[in-house]
PDB file of N, CA and C in Angstrom:
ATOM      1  N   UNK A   1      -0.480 -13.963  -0.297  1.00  0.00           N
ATOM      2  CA  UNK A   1      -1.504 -12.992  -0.599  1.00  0.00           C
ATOM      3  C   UNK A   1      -1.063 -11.612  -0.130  1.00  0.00           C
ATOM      4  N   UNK A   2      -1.508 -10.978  -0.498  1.00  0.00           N
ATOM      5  CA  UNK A   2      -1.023  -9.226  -0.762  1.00  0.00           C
ATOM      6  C   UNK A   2      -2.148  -8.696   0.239  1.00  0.00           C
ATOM      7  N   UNK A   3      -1.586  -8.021   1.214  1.00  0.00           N
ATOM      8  CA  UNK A   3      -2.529  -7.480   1.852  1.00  0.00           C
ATOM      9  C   UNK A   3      -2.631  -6.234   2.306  1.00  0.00           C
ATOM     10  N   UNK A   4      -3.478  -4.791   1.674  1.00  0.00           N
ATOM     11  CA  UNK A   4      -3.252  -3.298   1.449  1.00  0.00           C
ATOM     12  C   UNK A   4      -3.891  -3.060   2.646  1.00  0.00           C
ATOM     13  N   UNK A   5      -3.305  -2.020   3.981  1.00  0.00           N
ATOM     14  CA  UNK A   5      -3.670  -1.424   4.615  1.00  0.00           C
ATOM     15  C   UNK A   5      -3.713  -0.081   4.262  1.00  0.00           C
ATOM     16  N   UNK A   6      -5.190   0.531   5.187  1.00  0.00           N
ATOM     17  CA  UNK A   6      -5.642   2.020   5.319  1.00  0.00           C
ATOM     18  C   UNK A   6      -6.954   2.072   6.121  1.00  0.00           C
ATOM     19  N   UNK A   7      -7.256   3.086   4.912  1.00  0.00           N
ATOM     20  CA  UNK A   7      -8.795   3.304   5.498  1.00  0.00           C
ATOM     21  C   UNK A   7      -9.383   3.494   4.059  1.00  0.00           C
ATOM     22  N   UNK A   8     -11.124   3.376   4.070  1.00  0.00           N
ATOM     23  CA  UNK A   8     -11.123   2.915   2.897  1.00  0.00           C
ATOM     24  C   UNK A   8     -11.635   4.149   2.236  1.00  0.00           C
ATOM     25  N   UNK A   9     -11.951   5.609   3.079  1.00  0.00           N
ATOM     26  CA  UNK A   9     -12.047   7.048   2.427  1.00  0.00           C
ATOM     27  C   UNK A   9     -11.230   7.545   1.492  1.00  0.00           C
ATOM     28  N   UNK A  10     -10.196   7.612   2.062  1.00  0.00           N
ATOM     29  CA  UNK A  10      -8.865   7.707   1.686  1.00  0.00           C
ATOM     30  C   UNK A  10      -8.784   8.375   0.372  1.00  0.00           C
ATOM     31  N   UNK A  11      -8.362   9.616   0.298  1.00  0.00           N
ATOM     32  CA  UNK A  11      -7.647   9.526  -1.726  1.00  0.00           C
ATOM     33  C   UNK A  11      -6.763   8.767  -1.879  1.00  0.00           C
ATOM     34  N   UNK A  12      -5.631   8.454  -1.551  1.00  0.00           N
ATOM     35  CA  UNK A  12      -4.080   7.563  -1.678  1.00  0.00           C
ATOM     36  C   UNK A  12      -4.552   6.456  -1.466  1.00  0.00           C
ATOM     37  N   UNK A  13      -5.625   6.011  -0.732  1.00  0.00           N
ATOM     38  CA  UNK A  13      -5.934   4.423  -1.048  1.00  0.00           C
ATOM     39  C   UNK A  13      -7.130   4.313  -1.878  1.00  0.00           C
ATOM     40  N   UNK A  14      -7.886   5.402  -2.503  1.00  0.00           N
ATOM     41  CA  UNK A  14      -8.306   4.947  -3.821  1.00  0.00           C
ATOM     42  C   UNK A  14      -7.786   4.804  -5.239  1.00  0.00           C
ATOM     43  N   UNK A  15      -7.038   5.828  -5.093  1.00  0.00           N
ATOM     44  CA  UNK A  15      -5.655   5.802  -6.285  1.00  0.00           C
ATOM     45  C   UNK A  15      -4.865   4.152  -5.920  1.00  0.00           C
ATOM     46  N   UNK A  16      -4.363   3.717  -5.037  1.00  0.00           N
ATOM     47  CA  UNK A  16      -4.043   2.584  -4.684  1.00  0.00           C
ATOM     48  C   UNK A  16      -4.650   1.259  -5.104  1.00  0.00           C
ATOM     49  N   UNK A  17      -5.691   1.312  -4.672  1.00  0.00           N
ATOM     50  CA  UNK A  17      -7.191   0.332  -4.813  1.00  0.00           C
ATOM     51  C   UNK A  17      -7.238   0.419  -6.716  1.00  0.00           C
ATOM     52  N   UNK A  18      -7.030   1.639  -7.144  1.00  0.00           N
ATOM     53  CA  UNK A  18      -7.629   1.132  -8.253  1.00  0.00           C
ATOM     54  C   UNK A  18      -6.378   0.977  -9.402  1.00  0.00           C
ATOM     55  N   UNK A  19      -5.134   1.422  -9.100  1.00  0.00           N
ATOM     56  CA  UNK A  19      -3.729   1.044 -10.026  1.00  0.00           C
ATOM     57  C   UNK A  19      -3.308  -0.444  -9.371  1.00  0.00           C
ATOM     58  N   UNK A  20      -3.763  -1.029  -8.311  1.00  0.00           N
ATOM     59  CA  UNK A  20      -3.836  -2.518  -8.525  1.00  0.00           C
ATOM     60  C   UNK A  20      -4.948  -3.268  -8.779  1.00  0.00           C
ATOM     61  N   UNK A  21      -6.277  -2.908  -8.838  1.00  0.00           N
ATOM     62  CA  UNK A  21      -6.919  -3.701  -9.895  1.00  0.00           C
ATOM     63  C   UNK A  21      -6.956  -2.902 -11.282  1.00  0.00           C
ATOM     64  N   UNK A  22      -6.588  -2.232 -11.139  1.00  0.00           N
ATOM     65  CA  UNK A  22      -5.858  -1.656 -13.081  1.00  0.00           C
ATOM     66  C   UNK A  22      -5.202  -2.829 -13.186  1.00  0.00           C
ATOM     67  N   UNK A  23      -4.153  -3.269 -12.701  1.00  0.00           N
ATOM     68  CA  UNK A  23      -3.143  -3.931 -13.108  1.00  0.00           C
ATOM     69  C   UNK A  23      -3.513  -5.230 -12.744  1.00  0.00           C
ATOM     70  N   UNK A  24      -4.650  -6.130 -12.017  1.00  0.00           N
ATOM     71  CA  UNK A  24      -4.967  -7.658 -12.095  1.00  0.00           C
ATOM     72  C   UNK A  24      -4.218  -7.866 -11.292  1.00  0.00           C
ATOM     73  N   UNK A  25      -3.591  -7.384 -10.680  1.00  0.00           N
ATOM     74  CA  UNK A  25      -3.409  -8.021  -8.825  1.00  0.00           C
ATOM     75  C   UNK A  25      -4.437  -7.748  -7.674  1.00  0.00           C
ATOM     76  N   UNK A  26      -4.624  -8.923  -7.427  1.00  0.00           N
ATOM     77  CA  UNK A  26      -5.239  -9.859  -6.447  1.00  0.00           C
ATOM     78  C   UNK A  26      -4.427  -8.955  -5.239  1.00  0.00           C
ATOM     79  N   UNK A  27      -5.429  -8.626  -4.166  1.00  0.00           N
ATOM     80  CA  UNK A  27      -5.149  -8.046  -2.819  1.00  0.00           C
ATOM     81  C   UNK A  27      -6.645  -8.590  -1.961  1.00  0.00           C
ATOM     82  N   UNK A  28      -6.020  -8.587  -0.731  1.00  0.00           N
ATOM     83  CA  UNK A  28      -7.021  -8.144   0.563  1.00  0.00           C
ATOM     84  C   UNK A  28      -7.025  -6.458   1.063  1.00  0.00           C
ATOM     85  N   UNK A  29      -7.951  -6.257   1.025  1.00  0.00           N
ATOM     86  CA  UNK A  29      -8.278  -4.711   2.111  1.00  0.00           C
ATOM     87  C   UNK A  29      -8.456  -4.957   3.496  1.00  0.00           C
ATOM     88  N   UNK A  30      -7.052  -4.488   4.159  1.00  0.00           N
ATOM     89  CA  UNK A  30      -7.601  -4.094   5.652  1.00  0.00           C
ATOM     90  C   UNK A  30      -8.059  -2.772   6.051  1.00  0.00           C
ATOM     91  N   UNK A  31      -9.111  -2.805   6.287  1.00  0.00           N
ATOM     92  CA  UNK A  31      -9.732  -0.693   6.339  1.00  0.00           C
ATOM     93  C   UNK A  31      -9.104  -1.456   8.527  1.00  0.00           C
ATOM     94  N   UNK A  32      -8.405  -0.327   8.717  1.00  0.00           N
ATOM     95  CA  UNK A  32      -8.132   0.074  10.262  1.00  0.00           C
ATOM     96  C   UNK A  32      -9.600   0.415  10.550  1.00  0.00           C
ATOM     97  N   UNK A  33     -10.161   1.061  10.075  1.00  0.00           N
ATOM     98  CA  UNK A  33     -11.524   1.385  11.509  1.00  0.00           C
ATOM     99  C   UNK A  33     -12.037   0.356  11.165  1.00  0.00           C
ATOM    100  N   UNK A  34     -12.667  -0.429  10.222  1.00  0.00           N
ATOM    101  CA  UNK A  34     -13.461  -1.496  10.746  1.00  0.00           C
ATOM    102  C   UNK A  34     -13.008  -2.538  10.945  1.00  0.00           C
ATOM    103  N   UNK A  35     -11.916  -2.877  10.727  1.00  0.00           N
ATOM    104  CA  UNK A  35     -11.082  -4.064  11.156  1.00  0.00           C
ATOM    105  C   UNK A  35     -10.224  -4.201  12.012  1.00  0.00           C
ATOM    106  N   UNK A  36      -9.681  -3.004  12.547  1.00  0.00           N
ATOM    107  CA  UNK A  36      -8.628  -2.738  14.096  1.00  0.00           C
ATOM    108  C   UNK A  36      -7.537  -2.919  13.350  1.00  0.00           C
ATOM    109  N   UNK A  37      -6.756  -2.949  14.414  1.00  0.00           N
ATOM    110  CA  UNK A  37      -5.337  -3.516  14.247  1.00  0.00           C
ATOM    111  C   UNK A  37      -4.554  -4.070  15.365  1.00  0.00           C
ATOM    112  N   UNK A  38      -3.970  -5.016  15.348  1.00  0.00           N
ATOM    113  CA  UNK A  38      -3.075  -5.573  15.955  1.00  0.00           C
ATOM    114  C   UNK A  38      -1.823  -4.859  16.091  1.00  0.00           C
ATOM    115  N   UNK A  39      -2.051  -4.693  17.746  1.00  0.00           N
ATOM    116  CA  UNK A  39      -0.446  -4.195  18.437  1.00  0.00           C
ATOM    117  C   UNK A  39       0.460  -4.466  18.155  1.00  0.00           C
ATOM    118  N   UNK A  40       0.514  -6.375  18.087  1.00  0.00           N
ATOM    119  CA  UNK A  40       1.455  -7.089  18.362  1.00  0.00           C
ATOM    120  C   UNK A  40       2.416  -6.903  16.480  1.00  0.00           C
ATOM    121  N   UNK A  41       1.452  -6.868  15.413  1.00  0.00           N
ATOM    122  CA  UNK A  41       1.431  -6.287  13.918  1.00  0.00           C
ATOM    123  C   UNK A  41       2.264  -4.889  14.037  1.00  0.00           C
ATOM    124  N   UNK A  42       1.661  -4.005  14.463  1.00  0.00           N
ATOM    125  CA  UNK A  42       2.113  -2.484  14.343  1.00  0.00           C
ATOM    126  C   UNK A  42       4.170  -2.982  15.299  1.00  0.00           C
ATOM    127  N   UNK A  43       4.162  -3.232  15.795  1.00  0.00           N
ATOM    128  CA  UNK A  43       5.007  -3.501  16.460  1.00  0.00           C
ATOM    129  C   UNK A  43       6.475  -4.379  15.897  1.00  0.00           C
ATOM    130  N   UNK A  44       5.683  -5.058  14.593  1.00  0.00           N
ATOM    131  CA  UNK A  44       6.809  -6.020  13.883  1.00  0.00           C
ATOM    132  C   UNK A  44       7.067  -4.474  12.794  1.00  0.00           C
ATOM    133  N   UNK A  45       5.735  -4.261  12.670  1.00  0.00           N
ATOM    134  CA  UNK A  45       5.946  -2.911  11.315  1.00  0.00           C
ATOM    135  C   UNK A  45       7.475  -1.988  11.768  1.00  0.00           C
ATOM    136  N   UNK A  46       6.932  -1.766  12.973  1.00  0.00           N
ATOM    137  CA  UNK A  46       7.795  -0.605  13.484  1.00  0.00           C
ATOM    138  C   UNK A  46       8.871  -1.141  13.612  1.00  0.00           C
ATOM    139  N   UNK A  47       9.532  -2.234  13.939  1.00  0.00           N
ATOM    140  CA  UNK A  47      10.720  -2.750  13.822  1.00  0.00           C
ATOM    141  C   UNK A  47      11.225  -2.672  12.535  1.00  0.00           C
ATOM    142  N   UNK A  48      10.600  -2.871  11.448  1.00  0.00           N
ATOM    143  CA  UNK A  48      11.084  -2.965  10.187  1.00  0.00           C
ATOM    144  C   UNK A  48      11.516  -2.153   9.173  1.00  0.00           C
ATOM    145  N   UNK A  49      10.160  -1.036   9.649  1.00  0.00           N
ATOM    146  CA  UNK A  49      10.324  -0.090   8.558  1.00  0.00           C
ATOM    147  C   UNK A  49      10.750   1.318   9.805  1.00  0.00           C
ATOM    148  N   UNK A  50      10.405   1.432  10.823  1.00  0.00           N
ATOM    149  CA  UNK A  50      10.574   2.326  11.507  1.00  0.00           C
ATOM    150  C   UNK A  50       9.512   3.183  11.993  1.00  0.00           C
ATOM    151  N   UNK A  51       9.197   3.903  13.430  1.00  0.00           N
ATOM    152  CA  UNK A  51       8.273   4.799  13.676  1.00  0.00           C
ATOM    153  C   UNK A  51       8.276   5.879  12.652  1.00  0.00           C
ATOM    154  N   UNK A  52       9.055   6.730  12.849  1.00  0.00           N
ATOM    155  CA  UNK A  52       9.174   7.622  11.713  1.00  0.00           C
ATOM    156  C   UNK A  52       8.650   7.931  10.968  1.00  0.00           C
ATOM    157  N   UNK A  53       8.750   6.352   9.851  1.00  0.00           N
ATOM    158  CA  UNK A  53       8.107   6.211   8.494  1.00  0.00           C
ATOM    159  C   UNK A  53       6.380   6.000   8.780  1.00  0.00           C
ATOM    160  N   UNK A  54       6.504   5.124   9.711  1.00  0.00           N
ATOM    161  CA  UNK A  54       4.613   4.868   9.925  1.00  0.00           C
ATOM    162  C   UNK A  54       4.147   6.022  10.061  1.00  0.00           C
ATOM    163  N   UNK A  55       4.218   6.846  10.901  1.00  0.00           N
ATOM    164  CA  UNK A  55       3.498   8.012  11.861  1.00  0.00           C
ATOM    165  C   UNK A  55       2.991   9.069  10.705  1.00  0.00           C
ATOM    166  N   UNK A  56       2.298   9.135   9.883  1.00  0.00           N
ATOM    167  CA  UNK A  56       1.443  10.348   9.219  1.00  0.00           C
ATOM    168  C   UNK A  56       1.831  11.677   9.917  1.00  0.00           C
ATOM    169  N   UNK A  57       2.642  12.531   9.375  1.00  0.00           N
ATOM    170  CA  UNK A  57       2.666  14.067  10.085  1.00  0.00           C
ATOM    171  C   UNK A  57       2.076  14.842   8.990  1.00  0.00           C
ATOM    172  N   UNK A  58       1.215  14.557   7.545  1.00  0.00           N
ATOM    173  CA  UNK A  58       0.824  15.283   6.668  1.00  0.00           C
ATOM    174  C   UNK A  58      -1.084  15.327   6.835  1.00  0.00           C
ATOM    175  N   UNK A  59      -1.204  14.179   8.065  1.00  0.00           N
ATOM    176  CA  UNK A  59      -3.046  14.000   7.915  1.00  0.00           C
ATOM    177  C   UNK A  59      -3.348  14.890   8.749  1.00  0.00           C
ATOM    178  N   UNK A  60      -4.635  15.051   8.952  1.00  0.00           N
ATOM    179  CA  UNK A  60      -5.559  15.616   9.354  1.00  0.00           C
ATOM    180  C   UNK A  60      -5.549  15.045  10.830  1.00  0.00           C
ATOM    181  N   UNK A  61      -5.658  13.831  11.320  1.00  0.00           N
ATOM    182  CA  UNK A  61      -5.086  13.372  12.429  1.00  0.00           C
ATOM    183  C   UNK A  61      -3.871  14.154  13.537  1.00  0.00           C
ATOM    184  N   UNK A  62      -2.671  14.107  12.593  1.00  0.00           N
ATOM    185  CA  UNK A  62      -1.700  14.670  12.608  1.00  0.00           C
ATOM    186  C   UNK A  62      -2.059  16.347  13.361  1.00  0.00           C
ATOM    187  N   UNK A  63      -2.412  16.620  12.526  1.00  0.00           N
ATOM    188  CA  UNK A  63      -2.323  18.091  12.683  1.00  0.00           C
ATOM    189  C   UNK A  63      -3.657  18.635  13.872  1.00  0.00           C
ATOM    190  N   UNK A  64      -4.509  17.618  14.665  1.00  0.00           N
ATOM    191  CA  UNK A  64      -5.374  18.004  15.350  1.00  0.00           C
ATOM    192  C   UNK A  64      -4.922  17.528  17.095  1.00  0.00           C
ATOM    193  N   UNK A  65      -3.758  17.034  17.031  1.00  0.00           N
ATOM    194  CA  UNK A  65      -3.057  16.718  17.829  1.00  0.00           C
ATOM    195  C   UNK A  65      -2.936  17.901  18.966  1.00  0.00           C
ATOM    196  N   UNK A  66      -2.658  18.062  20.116  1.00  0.00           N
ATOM    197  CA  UNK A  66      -1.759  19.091  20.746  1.00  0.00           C
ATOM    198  C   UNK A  66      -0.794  19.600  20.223  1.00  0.00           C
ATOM    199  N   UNK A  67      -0.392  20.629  20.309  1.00  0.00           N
ATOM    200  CA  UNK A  67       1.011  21.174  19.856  1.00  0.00           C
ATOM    201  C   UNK A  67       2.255  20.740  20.788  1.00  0.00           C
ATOM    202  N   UNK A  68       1.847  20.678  21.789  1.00  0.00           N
ATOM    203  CA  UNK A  68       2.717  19.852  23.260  1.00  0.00           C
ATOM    204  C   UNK A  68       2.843  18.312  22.309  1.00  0.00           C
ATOM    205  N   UNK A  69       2.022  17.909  22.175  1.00  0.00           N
ATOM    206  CA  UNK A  69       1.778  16.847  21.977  1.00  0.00           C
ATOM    207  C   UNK A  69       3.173  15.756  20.339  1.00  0.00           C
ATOM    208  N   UNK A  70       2.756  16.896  19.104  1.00  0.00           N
ATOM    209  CA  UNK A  70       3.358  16.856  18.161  1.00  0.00           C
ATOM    210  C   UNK A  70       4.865  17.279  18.812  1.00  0.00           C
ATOM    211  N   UNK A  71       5.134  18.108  19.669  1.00  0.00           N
ATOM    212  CA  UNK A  71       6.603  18.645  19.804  1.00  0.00           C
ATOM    213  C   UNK A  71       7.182  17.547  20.582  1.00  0.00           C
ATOM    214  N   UNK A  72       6.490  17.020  21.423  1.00  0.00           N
ATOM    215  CA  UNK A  72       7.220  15.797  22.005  1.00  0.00           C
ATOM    216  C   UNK A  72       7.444  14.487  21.952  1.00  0.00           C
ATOM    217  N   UNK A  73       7.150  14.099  20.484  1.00  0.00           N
ATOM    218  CA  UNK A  73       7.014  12.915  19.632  1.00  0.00           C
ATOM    219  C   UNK A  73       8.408  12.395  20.016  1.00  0.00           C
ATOM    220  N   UNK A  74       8.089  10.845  20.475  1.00  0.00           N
ATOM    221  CA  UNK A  74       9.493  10.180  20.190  1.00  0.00           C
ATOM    222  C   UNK A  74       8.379   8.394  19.636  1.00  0.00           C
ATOM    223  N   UNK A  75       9.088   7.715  19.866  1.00  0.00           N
ATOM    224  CA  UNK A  75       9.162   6.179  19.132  1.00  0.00           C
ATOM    225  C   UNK A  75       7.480   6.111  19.957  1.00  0.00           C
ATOM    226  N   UNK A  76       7.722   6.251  21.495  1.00  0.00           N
ATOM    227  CA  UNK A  76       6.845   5.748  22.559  1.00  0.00           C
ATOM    228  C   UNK A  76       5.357   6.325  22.205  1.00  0.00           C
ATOM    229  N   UNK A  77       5.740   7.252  22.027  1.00  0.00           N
ATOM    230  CA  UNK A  77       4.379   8.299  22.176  1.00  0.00           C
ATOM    231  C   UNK A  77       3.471   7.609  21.002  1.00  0.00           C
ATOM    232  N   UNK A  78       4.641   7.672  19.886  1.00  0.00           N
ATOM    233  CA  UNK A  78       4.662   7.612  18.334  1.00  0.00           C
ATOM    234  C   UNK A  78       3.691   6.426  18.130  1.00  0.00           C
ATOM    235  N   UNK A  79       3.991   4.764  18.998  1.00  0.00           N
ATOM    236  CA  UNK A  79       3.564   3.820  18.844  1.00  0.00           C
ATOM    237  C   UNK A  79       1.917   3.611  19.612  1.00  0.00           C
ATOM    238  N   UNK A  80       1.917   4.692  20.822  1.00  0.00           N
ATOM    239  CA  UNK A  80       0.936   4.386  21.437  1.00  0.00           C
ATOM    240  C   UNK A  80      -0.115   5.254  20.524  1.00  0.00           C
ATOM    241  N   UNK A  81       0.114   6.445  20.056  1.00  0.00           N
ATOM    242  CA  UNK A  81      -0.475   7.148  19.269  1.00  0.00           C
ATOM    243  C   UNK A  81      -1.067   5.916  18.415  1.00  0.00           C
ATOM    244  N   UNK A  82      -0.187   5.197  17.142  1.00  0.00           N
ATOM    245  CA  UNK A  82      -1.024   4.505  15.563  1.00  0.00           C
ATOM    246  C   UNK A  82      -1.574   3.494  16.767  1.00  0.00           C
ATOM    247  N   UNK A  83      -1.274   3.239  17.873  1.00  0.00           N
ATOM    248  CA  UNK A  83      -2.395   1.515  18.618  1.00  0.00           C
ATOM    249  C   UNK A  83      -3.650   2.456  18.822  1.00  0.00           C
ATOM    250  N   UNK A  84      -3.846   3.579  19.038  1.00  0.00           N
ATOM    251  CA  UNK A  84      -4.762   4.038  19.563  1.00  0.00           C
ATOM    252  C   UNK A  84      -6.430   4.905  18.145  1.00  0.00           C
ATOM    253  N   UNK A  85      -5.240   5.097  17.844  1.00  0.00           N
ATOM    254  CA  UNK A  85      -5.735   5.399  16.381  1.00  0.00           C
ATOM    255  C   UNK A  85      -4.895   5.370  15.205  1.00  0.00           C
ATOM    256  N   UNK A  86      -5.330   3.940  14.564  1.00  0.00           N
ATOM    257  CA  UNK A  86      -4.311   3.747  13.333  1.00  0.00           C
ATOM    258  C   UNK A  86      -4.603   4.291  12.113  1.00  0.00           C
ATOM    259  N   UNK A  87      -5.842   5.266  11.879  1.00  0.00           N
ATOM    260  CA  UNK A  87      -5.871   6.474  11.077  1.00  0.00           C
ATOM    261  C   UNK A  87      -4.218   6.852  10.845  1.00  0.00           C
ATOM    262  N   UNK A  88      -3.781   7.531  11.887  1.00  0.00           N
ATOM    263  CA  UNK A  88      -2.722   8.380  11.686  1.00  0.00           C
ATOM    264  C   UNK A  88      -1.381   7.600  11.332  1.00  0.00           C
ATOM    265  N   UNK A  89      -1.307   6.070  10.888  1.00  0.00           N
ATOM    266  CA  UNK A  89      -0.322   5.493  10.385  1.00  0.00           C
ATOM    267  C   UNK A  89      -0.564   5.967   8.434  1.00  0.00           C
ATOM    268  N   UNK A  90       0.977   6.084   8.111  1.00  0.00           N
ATOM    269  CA  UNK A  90       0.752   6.415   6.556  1.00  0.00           C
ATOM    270  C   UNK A  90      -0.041   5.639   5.779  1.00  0.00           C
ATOM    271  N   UNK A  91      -0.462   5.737   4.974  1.00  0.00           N
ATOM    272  CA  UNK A  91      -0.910   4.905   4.097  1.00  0.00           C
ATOM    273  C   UNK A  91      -0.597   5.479   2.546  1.00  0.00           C
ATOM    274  N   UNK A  92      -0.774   3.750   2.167  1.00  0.00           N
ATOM    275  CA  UNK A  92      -0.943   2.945   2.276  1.00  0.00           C
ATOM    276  C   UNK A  92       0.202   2.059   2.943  1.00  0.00           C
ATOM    277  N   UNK A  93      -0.103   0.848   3.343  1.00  0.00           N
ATOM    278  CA  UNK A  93       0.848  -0.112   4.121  1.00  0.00           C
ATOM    279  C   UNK A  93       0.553  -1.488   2.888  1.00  0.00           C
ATOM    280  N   UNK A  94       1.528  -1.771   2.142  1.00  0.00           N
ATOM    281  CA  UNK A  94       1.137  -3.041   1.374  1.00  0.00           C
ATOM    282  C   UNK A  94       1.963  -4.057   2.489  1.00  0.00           C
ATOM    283  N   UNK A  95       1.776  -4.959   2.277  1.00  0.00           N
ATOM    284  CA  UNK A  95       2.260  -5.978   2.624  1.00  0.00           C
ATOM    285  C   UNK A  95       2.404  -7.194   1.862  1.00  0.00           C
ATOM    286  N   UNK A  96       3.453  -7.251   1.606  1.00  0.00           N
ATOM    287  CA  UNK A  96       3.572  -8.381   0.568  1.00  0.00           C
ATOM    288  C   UNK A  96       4.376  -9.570   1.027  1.00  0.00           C
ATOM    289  N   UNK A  97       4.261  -9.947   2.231  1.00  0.00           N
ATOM    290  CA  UNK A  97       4.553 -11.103   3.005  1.00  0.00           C
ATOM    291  C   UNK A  97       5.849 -10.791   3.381  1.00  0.00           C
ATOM    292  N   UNK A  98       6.717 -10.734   2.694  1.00  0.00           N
ATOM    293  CA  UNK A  98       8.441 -10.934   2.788  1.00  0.00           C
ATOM    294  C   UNK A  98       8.886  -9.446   3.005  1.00  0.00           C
ATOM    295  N   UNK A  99       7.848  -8.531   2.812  1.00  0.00           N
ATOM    296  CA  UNK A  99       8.211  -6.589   3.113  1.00  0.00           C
ATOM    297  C   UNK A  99       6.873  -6.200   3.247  1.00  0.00           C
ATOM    298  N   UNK A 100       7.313  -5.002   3.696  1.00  0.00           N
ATOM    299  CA  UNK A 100       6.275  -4.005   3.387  1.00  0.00           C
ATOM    300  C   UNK A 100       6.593  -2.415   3.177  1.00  0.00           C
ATOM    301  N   UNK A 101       5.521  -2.141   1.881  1.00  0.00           N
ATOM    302  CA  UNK A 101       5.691  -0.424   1.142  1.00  0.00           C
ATOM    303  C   UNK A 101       5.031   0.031   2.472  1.00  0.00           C
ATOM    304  N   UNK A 102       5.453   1.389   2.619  1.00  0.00           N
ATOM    305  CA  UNK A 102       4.449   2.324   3.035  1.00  0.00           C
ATOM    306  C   UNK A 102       4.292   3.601   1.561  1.00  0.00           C
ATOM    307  N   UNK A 103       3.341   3.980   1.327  1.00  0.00           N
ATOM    308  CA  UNK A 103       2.739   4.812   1.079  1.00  0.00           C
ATOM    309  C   UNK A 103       3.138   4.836  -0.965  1.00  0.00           C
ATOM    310  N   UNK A 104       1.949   4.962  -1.613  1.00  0.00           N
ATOM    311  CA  UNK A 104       1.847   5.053  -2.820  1.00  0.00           C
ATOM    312  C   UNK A 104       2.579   6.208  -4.047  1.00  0.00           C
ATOM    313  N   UNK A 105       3.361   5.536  -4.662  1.00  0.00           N
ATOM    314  CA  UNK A 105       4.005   6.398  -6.147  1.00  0.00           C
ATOM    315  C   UNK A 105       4.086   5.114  -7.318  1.00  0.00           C
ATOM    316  N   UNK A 106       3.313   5.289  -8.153  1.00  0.00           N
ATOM    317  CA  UNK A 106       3.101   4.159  -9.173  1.00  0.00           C
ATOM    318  C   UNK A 106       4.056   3.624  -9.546  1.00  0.00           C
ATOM    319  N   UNK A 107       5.468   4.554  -9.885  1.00  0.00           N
ATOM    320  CA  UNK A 107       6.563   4.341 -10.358  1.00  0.00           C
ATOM    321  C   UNK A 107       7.078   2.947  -9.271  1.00  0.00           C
ATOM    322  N   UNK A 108       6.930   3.294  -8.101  1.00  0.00           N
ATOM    323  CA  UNK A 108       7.718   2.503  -7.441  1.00  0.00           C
ATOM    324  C   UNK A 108       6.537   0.835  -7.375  1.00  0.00           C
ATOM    325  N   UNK A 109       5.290   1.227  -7.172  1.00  0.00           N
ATOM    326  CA  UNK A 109       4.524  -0.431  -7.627  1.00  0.00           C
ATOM    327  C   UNK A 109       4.977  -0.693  -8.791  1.00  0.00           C
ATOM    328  N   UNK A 110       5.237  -0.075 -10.006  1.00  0.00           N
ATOM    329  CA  UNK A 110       5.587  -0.593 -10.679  1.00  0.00           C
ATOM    330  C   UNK A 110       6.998  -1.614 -10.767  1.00  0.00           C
ATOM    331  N   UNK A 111       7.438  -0.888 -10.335  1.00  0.00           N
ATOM    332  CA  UNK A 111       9.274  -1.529 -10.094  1.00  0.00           C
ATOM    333  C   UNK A 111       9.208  -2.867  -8.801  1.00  0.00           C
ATOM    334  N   UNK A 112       8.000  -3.402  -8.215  1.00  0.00           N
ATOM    335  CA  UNK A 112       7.893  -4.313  -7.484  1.00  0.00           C
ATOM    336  C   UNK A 112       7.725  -5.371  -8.296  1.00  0.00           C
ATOM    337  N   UNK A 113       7.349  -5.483  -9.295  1.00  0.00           N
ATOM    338  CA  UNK A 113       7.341  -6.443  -9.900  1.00  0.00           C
ATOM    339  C   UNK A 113       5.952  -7.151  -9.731  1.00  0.00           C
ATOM    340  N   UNK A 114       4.636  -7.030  -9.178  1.00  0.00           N
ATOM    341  CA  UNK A 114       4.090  -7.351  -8.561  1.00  0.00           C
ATOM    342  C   UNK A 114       3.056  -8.454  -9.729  1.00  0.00           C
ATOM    343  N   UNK A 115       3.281  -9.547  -9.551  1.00  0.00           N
ATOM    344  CA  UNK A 115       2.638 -10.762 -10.443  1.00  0.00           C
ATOM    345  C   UNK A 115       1.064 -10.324 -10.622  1.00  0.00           C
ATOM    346  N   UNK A 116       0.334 -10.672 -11.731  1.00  0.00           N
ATOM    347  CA  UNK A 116      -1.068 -10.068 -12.257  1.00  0.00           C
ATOM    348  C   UNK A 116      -1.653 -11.579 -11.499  1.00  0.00           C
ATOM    349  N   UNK A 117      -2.630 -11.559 -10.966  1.00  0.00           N
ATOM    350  CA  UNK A 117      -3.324 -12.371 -10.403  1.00  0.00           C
ATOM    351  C   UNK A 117      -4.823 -13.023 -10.754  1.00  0.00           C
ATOM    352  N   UNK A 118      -5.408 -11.670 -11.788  1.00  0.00           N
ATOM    353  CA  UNK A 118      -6.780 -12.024 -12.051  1.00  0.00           C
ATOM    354  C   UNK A 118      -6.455 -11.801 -13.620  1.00  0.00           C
ATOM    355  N   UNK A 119      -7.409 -12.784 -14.051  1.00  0.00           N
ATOM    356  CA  UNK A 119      -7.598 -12.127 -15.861  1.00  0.00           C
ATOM    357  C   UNK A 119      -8.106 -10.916 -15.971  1.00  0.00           C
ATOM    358  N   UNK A 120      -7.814 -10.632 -17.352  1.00  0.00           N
ATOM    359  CA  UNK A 120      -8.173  -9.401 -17.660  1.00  0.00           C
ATOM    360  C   UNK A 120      -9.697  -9.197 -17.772  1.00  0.00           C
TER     361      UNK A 120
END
């Protein structure tokens, strides 16, 4: 099962939300504020795909930060930051068991190949 992380305000995860049920794939929604997140989760993420890539520096989150704060970003800060508030991880986060996307361009769901799950 396919499982889309965010939040569920989101523009990029309504555009998301709705080019996969455009397309009849079957997903779960994890919204971070009402569902949390797991440390021990963020922690396999970050191994995989990298802090870097998780850490949102384009949100609103992002940018309400300290300026001390943003200038002294490394992995540590980076990780305790998305455990604390996983707002500020990119989104979207698919997860498709065997990987995971961060963040939405149709072109590239498209090129996943991603099996139609519901009838039309």
């Amino acid at each position: 099962m396919i499982t889309l992380y965010g939040i569920r305000n989101c523009d990029t995860m309504k555009k998301t939300r709705k080019w996969l049920d455009d397309q009849g794939i079957e997903y779960v929604f994890h919204d971070y504020r009402k569902d949390g997140l797991d440390p021990a989760q963020l922690k396999t993420w970050e191994q995989e795909i990298g802090w870097e890539t998780l850490l949102n520096r384009r949100g609103m989150l992002w940018r309400k930060l300290p300026p001390e704060t943003r200038e002294r970003i490394d992995r540590k800060l980076a990780l305790q930051l998305m455990e604390d508030n996983p707002g500020i991880i990119k989104r979207p986060l698919l997860d498709l068991g065997e990987r995971r996307v961060v963040g939405f361009k149709e072109e590239e769901y498209t090129a996943l190949h991603l099996h139609r799950t519901r009838p039309d």
